[in-house]
C-alpha atoms as a PDB file:
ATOM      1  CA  UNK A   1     -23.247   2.284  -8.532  1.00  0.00           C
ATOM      2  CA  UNK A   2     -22.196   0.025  -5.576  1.00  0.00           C
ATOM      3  CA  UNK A   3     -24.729   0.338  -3.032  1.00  0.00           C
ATOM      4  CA  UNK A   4     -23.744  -2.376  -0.087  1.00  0.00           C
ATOM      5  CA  UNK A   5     -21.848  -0.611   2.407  1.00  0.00           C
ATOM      6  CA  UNK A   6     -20.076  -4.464   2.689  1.00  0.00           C
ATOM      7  CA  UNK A   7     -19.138  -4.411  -0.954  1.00  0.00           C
ATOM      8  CA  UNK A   8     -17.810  -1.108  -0.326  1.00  0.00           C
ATOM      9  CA  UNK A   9     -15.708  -1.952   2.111  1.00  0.00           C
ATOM     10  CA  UNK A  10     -13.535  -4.547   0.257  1.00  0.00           C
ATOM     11  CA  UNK A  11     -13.233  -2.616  -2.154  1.00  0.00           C
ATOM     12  CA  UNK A  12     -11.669   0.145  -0.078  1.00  0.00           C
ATOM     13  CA  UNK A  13      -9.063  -2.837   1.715  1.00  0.00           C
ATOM     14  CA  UNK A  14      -8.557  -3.550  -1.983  1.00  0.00           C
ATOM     15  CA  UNK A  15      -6.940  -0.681  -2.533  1.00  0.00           C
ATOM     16  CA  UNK A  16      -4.989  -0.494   0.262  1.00  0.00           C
ATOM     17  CA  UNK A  17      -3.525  -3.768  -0.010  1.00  0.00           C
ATOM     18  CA  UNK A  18      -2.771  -2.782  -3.535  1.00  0.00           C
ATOM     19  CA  UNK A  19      -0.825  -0.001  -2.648  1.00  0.00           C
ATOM     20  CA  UNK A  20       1.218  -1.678   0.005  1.00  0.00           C
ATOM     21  CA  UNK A  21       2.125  -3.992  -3.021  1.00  0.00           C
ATOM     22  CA  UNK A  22       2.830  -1.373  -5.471  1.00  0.00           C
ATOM     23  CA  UNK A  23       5.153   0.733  -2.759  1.00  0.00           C
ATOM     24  CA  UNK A  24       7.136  -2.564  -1.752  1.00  0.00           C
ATOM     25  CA  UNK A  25       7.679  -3.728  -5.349  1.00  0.00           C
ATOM     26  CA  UNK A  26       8.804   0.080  -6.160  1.00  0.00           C
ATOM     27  CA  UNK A  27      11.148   0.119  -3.535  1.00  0.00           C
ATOM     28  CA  UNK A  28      12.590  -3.484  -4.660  1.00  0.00           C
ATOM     29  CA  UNK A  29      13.235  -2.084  -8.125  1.00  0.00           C
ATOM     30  CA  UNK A  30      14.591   1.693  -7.199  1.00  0.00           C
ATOM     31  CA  UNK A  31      16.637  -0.304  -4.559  1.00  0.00           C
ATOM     32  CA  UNK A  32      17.874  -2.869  -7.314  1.00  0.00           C
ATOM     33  CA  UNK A  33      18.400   0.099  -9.416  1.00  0.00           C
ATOM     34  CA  UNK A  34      20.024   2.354  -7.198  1.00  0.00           C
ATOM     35  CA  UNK A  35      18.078   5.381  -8.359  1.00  0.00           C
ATOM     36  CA  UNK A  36      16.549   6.559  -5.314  1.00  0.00           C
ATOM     37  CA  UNK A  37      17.575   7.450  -1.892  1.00  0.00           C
ATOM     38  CA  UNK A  38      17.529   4.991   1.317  1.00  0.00           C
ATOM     39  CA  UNK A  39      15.017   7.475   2.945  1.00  0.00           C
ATOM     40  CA  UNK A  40      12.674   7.847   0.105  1.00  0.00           C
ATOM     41  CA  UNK A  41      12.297   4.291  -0.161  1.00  0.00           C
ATOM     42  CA  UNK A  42      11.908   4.670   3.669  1.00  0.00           C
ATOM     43  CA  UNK A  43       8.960   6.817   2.852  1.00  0.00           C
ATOM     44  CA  UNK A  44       7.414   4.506   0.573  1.00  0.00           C
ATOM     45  CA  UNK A  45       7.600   1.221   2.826  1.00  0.00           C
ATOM     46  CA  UNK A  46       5.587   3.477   5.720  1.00  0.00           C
ATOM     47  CA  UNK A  47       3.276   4.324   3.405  1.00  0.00           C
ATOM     48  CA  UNK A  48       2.357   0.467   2.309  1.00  0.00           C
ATOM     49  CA  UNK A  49       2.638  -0.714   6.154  1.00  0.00           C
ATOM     50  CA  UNK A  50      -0.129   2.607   7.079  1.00  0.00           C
ATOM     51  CA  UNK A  51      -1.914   0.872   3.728  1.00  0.00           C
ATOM     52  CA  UNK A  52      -1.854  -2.157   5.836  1.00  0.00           C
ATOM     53  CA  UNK A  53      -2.714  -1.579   9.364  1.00  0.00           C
ATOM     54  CA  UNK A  54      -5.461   0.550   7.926  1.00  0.00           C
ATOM     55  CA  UNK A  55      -6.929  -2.988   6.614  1.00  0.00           C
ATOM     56  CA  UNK A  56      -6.110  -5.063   9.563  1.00  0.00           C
ATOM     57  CA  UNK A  57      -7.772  -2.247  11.602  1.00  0.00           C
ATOM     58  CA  UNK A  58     -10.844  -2.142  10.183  1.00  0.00           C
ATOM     59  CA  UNK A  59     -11.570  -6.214  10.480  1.00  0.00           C
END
């Protein structure tokens, strides 16, 4: 069990990080494959940049 409220922490801006990754790449590949709509992938890029501010906001 992780116990440091610091240790915590990165682990939380981890995760967001991670899933502003994972959206962009998806978008790169749906885009390259044309299988999903322009404001899906819309969608997806807001939710990685929220991901992100969310880190930058909490330094």
């Amino acid at each position: 069990m992780i116990k440091d409220k610091d240790s915590v922490g990165t682990i939380i801006d981890l995760v967001f990080k991670a899933v502003a990754l994972a959206m962009a790449v998806a978008v790169v590949v749906t885009g390259v494959l044309d299988t999903m709509e322009i404001q899906t992938q819309l969608l997806l890029l807001g939710i990685g940049l929220f991901g992100l501010a969310v880190t930058e906001l909490d330094r």
